[in-house]
Protein backbone atom coordinates (compact mmCIF):
# COMPACT_ATOMS: atom_id res chain seq x y z
CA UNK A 1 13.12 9.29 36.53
CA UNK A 2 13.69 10.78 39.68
CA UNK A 3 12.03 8.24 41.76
CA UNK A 4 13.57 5.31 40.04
CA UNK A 5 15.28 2.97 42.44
CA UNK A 6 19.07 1.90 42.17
CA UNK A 7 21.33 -0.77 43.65
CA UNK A 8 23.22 -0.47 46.30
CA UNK A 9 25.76 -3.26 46.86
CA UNK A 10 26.47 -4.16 50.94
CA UNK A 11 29.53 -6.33 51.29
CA UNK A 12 31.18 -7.63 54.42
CA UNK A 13 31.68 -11.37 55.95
CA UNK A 14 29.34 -10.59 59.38
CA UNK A 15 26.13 -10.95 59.20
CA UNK A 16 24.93 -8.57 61.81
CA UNK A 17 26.83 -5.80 60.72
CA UNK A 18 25.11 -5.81 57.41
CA UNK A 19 21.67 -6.07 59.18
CA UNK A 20 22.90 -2.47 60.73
CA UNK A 21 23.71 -1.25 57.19
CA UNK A 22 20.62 -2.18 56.27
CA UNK A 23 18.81 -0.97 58.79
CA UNK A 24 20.63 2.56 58.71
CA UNK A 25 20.13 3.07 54.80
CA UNK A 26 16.29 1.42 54.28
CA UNK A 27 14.73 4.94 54.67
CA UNK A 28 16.90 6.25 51.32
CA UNK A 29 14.59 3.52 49.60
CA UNK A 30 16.45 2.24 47.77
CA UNK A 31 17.18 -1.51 46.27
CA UNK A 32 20.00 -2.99 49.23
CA UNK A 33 22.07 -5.96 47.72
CA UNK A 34 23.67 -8.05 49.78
CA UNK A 35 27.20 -10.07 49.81
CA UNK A 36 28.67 -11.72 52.52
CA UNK A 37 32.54 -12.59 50.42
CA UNK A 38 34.33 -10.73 47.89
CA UNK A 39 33.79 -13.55 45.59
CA UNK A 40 30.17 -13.24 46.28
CA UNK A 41 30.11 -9.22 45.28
CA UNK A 42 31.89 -9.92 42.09
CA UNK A 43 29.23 -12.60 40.93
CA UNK A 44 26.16 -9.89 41.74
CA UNK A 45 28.22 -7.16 40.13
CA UNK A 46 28.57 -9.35 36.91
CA UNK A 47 24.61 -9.88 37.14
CA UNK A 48 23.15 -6.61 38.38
CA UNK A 49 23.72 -3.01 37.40
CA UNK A 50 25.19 -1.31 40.82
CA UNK A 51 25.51 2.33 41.82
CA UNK A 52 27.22 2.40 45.18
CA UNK A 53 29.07 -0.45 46.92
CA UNK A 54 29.60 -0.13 50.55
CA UNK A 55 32.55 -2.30 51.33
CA UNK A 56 34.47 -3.76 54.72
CA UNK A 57 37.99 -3.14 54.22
CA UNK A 58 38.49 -6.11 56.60
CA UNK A 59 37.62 -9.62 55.34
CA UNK A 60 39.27 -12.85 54.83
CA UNK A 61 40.29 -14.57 52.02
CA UNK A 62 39.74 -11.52 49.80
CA UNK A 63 39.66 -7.73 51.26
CA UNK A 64 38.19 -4.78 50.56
CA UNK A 65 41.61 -3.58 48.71
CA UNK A 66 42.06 -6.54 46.69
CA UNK A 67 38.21 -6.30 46.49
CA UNK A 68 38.42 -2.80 44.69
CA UNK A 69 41.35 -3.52 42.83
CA UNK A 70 39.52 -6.62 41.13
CA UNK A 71 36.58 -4.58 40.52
CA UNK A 72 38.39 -1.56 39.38
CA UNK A 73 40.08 -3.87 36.74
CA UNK A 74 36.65 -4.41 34.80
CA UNK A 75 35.75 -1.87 32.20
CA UNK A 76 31.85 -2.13 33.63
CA UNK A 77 33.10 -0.52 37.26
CA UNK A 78 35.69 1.73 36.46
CA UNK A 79 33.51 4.10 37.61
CA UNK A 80 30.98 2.62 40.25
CA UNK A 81 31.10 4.89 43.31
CA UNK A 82 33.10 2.35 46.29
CA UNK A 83 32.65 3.61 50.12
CA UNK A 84 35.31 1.88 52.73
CA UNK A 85 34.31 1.03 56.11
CA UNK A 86 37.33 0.62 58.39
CA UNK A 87 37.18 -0.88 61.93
CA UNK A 88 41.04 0.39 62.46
CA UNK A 89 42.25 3.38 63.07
CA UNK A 90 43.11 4.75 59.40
CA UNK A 91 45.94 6.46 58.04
CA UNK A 92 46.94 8.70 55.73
CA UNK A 93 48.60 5.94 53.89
CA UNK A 94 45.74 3.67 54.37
CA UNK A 95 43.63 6.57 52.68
CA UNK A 96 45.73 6.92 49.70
CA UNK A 97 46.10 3.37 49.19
CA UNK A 98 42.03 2.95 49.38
CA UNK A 99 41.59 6.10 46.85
CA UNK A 100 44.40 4.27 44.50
CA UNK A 101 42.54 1.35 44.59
CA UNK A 102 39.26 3.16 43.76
CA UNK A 103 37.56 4.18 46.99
CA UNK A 104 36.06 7.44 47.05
CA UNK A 105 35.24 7.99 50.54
CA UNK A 106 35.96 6.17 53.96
CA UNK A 107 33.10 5.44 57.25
CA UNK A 108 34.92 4.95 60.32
CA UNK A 109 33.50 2.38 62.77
CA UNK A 110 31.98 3.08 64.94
CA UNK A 111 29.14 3.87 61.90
CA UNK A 112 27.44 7.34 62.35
CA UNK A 113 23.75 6.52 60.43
CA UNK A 114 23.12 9.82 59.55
CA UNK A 115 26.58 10.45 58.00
CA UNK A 116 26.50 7.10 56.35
CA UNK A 117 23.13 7.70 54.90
CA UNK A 118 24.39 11.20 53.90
CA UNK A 119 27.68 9.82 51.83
CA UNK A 120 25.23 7.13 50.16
CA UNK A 121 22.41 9.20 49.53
CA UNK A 122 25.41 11.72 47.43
CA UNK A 123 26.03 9.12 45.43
CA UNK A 124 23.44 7.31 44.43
CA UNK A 125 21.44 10.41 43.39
CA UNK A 126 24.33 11.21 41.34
CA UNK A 127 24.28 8.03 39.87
CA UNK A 128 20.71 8.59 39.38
CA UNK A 129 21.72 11.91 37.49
CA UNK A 130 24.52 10.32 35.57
CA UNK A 131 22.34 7.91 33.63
CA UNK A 132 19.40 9.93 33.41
CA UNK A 133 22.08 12.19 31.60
CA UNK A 134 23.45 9.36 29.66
CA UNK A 135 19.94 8.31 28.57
CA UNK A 136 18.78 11.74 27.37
CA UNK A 137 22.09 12.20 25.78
CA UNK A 138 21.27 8.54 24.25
CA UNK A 139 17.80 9.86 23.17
CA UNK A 140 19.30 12.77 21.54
CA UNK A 141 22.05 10.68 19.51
CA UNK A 142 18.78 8.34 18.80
CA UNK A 143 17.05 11.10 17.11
CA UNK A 144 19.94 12.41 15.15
CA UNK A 145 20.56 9.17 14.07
CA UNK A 146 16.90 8.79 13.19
CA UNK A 147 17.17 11.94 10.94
CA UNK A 148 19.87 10.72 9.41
CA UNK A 149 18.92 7.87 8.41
CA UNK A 150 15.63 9.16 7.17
CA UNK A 151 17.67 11.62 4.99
CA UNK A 152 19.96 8.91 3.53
CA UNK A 153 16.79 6.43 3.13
CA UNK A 154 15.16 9.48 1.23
CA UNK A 155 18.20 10.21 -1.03
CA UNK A 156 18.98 6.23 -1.35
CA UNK A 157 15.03 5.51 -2.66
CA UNK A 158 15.24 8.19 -5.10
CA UNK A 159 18.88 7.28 -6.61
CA UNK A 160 17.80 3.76 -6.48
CA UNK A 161 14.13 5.09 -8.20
CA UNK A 162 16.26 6.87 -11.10
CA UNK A 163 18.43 3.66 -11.37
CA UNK A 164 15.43 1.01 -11.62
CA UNK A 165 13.85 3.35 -14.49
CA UNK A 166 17.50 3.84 -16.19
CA UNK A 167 17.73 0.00 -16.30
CA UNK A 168 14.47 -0.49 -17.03
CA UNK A 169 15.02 1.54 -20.08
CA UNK A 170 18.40 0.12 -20.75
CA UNK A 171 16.68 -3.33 -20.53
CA UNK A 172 13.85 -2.21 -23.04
CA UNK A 173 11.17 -2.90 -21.02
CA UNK A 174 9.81 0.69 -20.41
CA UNK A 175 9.59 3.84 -22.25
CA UNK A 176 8.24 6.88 -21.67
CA UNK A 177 6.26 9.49 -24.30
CA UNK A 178 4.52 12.92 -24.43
CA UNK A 179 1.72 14.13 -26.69
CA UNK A 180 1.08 17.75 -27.20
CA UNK A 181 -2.70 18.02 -27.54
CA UNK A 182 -3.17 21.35 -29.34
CA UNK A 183 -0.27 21.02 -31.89
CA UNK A 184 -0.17 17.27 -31.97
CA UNK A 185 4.01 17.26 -31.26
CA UNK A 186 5.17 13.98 -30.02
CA UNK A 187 8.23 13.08 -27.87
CA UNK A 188 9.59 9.77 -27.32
CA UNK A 189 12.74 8.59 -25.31
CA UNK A 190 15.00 6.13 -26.00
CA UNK A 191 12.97 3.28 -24.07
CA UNK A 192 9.83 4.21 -26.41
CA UNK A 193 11.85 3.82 -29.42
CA UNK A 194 13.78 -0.02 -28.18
CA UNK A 195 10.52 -1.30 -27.05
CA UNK A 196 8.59 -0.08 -30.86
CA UNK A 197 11.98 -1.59 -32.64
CA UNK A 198 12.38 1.63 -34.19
CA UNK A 199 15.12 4.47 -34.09
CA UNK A 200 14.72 8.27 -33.84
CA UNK A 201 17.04 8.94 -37.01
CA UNK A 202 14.77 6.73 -39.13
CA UNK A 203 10.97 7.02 -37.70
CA UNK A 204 9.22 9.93 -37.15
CA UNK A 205 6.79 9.85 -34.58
CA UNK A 206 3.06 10.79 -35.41
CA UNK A 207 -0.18 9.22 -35.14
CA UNK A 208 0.09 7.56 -38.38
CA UNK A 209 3.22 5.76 -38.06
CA UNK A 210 2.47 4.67 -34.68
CA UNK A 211 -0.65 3.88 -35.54
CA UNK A 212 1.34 1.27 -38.43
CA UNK A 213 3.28 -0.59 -35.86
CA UNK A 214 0.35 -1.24 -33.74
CA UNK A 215 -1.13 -4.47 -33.93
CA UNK A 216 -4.47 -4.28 -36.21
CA UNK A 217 -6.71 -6.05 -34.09
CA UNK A 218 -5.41 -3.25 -31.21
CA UNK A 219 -5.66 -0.05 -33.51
CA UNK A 220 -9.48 0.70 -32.01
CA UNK A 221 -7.32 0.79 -28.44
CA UNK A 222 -5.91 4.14 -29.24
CA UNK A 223 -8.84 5.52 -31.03
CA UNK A 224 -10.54 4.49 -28.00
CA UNK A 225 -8.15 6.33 -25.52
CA UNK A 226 -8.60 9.28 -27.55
CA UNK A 227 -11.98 9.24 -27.29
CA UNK A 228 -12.38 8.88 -23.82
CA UNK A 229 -9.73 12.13 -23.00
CA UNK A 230 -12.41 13.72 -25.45
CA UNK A 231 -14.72 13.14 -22.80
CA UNK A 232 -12.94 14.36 -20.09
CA UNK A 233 -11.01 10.99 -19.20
CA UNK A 234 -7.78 12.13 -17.00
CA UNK A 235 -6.12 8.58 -17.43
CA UNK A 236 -6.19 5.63 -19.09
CA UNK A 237 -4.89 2.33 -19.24
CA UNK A 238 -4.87 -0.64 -21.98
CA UNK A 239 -2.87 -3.69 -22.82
CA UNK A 240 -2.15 -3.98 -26.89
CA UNK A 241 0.43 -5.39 -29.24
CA UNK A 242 2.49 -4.02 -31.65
CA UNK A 243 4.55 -5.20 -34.67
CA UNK A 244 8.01 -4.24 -34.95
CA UNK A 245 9.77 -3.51 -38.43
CA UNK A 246 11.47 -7.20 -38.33
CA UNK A 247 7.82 -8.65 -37.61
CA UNK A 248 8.23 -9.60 -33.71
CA UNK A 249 5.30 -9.07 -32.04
CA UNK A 250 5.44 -7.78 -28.71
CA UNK A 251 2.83 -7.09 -26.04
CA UNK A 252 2.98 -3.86 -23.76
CA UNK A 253 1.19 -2.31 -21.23
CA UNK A 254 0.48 1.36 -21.71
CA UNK A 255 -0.50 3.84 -18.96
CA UNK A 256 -1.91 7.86 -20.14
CA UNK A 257 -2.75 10.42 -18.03
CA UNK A 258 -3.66 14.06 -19.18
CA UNK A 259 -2.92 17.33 -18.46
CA UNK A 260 -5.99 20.12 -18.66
CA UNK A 261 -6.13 23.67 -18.27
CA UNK A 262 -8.44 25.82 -15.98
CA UNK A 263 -11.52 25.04 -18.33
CA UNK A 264 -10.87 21.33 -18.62
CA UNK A 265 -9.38 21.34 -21.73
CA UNK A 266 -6.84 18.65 -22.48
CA UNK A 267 -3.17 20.37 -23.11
CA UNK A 268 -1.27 17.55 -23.35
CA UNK A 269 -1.00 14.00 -22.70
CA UNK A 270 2.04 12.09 -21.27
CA UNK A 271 2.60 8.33 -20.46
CA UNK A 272 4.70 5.29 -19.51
CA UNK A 273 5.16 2.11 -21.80
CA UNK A 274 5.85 -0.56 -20.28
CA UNK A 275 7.23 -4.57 -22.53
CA UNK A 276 4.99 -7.36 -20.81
CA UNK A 277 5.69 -9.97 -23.38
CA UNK A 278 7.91 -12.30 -21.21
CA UNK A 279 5.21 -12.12 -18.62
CA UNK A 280 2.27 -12.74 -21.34
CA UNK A 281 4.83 -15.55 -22.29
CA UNK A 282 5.02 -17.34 -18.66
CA UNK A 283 1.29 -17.07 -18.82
CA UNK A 284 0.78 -18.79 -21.61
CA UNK A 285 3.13 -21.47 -20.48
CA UNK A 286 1.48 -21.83 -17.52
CA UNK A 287 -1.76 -22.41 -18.81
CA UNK A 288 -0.25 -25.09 -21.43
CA UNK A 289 1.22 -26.57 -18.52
CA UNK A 290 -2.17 -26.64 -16.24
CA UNK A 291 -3.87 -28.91 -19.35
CA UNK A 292 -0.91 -30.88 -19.71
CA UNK A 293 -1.07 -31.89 -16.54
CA UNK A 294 -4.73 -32.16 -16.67
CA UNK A 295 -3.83 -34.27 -19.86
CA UNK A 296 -0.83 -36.59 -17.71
CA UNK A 297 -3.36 -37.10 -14.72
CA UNK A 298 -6.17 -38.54 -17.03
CA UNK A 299 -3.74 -40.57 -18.94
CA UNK A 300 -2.48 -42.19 -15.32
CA UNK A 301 -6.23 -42.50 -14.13
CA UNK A 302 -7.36 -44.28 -17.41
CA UNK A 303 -4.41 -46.88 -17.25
CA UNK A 304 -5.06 -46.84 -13.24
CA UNK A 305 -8.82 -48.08 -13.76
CA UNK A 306 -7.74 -50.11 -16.57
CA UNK A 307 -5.65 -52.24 -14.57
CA UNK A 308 -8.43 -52.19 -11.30
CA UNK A 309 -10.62 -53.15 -13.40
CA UNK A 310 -9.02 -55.93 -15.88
CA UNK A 311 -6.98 -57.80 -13.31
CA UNK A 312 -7.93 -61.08 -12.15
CA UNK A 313 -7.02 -63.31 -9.42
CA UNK A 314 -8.48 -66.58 -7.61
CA UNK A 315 -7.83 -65.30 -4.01
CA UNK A 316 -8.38 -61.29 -2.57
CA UNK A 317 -4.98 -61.04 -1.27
CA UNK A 318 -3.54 -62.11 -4.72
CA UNK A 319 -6.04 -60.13 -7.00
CA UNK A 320 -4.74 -57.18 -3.93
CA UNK A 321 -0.87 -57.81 -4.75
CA UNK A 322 -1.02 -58.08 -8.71
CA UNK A 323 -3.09 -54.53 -8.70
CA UNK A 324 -0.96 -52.91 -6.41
CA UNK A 325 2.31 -54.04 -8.41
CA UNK A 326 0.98 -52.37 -12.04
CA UNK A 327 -0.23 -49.44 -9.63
CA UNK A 328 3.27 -49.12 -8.51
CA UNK A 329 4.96 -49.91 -12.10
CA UNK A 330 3.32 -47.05 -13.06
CA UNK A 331 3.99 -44.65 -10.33
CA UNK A 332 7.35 -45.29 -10.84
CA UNK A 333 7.55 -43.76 -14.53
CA UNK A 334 5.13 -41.15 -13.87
CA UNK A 335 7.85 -40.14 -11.25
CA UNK A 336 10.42 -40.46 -14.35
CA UNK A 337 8.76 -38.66 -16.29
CA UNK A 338 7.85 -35.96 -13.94
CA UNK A 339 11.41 -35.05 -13.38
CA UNK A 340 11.81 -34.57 -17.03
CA UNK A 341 8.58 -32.33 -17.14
CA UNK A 342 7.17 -34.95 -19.06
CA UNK A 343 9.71 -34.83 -21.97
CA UNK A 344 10.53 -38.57 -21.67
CA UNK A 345 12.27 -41.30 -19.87
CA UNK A 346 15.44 -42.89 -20.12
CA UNK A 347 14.98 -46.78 -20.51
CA UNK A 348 17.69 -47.46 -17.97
CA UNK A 349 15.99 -45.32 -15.57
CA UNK A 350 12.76 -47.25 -16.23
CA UNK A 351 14.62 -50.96 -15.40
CA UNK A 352 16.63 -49.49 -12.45
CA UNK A 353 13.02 -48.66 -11.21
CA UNK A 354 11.88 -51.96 -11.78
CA UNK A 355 15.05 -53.94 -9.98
CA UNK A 356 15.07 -51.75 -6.72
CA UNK A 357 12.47 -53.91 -4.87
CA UNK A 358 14.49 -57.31 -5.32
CA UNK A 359 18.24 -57.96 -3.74
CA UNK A 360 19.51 -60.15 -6.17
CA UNK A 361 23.25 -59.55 -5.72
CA UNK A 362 24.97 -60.29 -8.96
CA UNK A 363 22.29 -62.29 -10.76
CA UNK A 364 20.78 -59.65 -14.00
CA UNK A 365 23.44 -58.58 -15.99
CA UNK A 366 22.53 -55.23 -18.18
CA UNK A 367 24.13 -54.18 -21.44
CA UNK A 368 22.80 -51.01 -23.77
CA UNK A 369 23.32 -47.75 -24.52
CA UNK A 370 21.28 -44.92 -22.98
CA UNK A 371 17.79 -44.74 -25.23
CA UNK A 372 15.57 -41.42 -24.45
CA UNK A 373 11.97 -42.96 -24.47
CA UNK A 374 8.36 -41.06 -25.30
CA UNK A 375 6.08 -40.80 -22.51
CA UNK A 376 3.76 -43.25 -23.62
CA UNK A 377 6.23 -45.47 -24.64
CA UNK A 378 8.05 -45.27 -21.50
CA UNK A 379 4.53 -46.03 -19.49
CA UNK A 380 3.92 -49.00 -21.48
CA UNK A 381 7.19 -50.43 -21.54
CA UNK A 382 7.30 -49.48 -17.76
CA UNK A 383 4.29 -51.72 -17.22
CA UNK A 384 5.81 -54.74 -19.49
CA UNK A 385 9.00 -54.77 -17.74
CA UNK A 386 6.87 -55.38 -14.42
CA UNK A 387 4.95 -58.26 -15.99
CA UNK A 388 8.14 -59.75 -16.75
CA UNK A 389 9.99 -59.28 -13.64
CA UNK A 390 7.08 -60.69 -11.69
CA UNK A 391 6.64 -63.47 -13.34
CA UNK A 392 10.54 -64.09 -13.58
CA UNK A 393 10.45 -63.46 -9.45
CA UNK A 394 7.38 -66.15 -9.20
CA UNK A 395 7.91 -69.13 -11.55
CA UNK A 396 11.55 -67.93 -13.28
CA UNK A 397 15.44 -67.32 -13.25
CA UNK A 398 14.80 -64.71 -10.41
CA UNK A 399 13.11 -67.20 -8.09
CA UNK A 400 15.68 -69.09 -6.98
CA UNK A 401 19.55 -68.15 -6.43
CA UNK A 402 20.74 -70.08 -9.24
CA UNK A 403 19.05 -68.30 -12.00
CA UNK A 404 20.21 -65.63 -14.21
CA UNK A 405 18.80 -62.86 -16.19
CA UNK A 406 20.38 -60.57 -18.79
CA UNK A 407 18.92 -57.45 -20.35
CA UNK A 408 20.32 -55.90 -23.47
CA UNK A 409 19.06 -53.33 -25.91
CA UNK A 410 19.89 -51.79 -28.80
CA UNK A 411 18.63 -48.91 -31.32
CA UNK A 412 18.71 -48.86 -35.32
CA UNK A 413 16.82 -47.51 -37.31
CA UNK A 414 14.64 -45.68 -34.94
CA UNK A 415 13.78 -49.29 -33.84
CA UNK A 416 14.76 -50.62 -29.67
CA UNK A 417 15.50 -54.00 -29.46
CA UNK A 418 14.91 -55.28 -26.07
CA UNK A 419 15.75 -58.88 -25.38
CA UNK A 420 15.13 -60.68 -22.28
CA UNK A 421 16.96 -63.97 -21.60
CA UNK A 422 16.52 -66.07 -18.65
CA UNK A 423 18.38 -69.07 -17.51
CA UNK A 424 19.39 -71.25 -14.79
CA UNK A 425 15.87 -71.17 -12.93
CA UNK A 426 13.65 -73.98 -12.65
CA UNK A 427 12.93 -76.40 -15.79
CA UNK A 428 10.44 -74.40 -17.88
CA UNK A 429 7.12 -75.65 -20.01
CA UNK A 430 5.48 -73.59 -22.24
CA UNK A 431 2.02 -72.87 -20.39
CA UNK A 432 -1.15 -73.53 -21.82
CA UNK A 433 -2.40 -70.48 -21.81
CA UNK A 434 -1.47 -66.94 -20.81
CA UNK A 435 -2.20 -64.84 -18.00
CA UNK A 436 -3.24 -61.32 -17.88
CA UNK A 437 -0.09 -59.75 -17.70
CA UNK A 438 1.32 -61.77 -20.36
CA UNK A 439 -1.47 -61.30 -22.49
CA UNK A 440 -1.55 -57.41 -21.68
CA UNK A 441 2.52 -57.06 -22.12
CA UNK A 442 1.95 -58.43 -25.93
CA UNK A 443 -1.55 -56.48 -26.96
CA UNK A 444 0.81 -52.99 -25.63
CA UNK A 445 3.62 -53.47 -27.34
CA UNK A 446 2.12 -54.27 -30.47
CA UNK A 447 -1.37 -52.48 -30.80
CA UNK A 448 -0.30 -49.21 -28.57
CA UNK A 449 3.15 -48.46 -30.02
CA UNK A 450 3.32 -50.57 -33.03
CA UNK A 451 5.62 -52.87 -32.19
CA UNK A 452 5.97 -56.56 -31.68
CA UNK A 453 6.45 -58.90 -28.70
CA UNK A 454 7.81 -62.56 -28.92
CA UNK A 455 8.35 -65.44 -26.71
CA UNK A 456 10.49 -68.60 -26.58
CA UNK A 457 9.81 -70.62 -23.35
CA UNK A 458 13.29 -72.61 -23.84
CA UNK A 459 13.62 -75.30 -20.67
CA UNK A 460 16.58 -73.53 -19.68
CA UNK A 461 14.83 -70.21 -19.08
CA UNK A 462 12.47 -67.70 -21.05
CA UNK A 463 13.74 -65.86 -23.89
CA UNK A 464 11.51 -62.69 -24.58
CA UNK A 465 12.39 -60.08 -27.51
CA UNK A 466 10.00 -56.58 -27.68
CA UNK A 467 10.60 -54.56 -31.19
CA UNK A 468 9.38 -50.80 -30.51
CA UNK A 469 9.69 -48.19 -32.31
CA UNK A 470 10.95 -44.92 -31.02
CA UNK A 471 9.01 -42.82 -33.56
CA UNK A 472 5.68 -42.73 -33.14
CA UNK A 473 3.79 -43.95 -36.97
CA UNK A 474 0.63 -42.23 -36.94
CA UNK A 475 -1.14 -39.11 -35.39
CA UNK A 476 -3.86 -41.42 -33.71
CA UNK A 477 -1.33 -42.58 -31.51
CA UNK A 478 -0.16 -39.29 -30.48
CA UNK A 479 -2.88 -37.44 -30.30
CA UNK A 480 -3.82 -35.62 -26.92
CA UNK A 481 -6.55 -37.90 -25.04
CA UNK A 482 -5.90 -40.82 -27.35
CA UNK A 483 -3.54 -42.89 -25.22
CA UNK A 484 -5.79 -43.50 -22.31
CA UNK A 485 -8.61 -44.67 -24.74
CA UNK A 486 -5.91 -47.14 -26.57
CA UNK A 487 -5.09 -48.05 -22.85
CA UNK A 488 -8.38 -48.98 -22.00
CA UNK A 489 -9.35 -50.61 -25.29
CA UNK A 490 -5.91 -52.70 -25.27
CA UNK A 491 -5.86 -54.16 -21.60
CA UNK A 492 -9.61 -54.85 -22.53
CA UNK A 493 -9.22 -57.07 -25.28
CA UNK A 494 -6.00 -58.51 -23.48
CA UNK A 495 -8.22 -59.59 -20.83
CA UNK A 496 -10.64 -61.19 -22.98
């Protein structure tokens, strides 16, 4: 600390006479700042920490009084040590105006070195001393504080220790119990008792009644735990279940550890339950969601290779765009259906999905209520709508600007009524025979979810009506791994 070098600030608006300064005060080593303005000192005193400033009382624009005064004003100087040096003759006045406006000493010109480096020297090692005092008295704050806050971080972990094992036991979700070994007393507190769904005016604790709420393929635990502090186990731990007095079954995790005397007998032995069945729970719904998802992946696959597989076009790019459409149809519902978590789709949804790559303006009209779809129906009605928009977009209403298309639904009797009317597109014929899509849209609807699928190709526009019915008829239909087989097997014999 003692060697550590401070800044001393020259100031004054000729150049030579702050080579002299510097020249006079380099042996004090020291860090010399230079500044040939007032303005010029203020900006390196608002950048850089100073300990003396050495300042010409004579200078224009701003001098060394209204120089001291400025500085003075800041809360950071109010104490930085200021030396004047006068060319004039100074006077008592002149003194007490400089001290007033903070200077605490005065160098006559002409400059004695030695006395100059003397008066800087004073005060720089004393602003040396100053902060080296400042720092350790820093330090010592620092360590109080330290102390402190240790003390308070102490106390604060174990208030907020008792609280998390007071809620914990207000929440039923941990107990506590002792077992006295030699004269087989038991002690339970009032988390033991919530999480056992029992009460301490009503059940007395002992190894038979505890052993009666205890699950009975989890009885051998505790005979088990016995057994091992029989052998000279000092802890134990085990998951089990029991079965309260109203029949919920819960599942816990119980931790033992035992007490022995000097010959390694067991005394006593105490421990902490602690209610896991919300966690057991969330596992459990995990892993129903992991093969559900396995389940919803295969399903898209199947129908994915299904329609790879089963399209057919004259021309690549063609064969390209009809596969990538489906592909897309049915992204767009597995989307749907994945913001639900897979409970179902709302048929809206499914349409509003199927119009948002076409700008039609004002040409479909839509009228229904909202209808809560099954996943598989949604999929398959997903895919029908897209064979019907496509073709509508290629040969129908939605070809040219002219044509129209309404969409209205209704539900009764657990039965959606879907009709599809087209008009004022080009003159249609009834074709020959039917495409793909066409023939897949009909073998869906009625072989996959029972329903039925006419057309009327009217000249004035197609006329399509799809019966489904919301309630699945059999268990075939619904059974896990069933739908991508019916998939499969459907768009086969559609494309036969």
């Amino acid at each position: 600390m003692d060697h550590e070098k401070v800044n001393i600030l020259l100031v004054d608006d000729q150049p030579a006479k702050l080579l002299a300064y510097e020249v006079i005060l380099k042996d004090l080593g020291q860090n010399l700042v230079i500044a040939s303005s007032g303005r010029e000192a203020l900006e390196v005193l608002l950048k850089t920490e100073i300990a003396v400033i050495l300042v010409d009382v004579c200078m224009p624009e701003l001098d060394g009084f209204e120089l001291a005064a400025m500085i003075r004003e800041h809360p950071r100087f109010q104490k930085t040590a200021m030396i004047f040096i006068s060319a004039i003759q100074v006077s008592d006045i002149d003194r007490l105006r400089g001290y007033e406006m903070g200077a605490v000493d005065y160098v006559p010109v002409p400059v004695v070195p030695e006395v100059l480096r003397a008066k800087v020297k004073v005060f720089a090692e004393l602003y040396r001393k100053t902060r080296e005092l400042e720092r350790l008295n820093q330090d010592l704050e620092d360590r109080v504080r330290a102390r402190t806050a240790e003390l308070e971080n102490s106390t604060a972990k174990l208030r907020e220790s008792e609280e998390r094992r007071s809620m914990a036991i207000a929440a039923g979700k941990m107990g506590s119990w002792d077992w006295d070994w030699i004269t087989g007393d038991w002690m339970w507190d009032e988390g033991q008792y919530r999480i056992f769904g029992v009460g301490p005016e009503s059940f007395e604790v002992n190894p038979a009644n505890v052993q009666a709420l205890l699950h009975p393929d989890d009885v051998d635990q505790l005979r088990k735990a016995i057994a091992e502090f029989n052998k000279g186990t000092r802890s134990y731990e085990t998951e089990f279940r029991i079965v309260r007095p109203d029949g919920d079954v819960r599942w816990c995790v119980g931790t033992a550890a035992a007490t022995v005397d000097d010959s390694g007998r067991v005394m006593r032995v105490s421990g902490v339950t602690v209610d896991i069945t919300e966690r057991k729970r969330a596992e459990e719904r995990q892993t129903l969601l992991a093969r559900e998802v396995d389940h919803r992946a295969k399903n898209a696959l199947a129908l994915a290779q299904s329609i790879v597989r089963l399209t057919r076009a004259d021309e690549v790019k063609a064969y390209v765009s009809a596969v990538e459409g489906r592909i897309n149809a049915l992204a767009r519902v597995h989307t749907i259906l994945s913001l639900s978590s897979w409970q179902g789709a709302e048929l809206s949804k499914l349409i509003d999905e199927e119009l948002a790559p076409y700008s039609l303006g004002g040409q479909i009209k839509l009228a229904g209520s909202e209808v809560q779809l099954l996943p598989a129906t949604a999929q398959t009605l997903a895919l029908a709508l897209h064979e019907l928009f496509t073709n509508s977009a290629k040969y129908g209403a939605l070809s040219t600007r002219t044509g129209r298309l309404a969409i209205g639904w209704q539900v009764e009797d657990e039965l959606l009524t879907l009709t599809w009317e087209e008009s004022g597109g080009p003159l249609v014929m009834t074709p020959k025979s039917r495409g793909f899509g066409t023939r897949s849209l009909l073998a869906s609807v009625e072989s996959q979810l029972g329903g039925q699928a006419r057309s009327d190709w009217r000249a004035e526009g197609l006329l399509c009506r799809l019966e489904v019915p919301l309630v699945r008829k059999t268990a075939a239909t619904t059974a896990p791994g069933n739908f991508e087989a019916a998939s499969s097997a459907e768009l086969q014999r559609a494309s036969g």
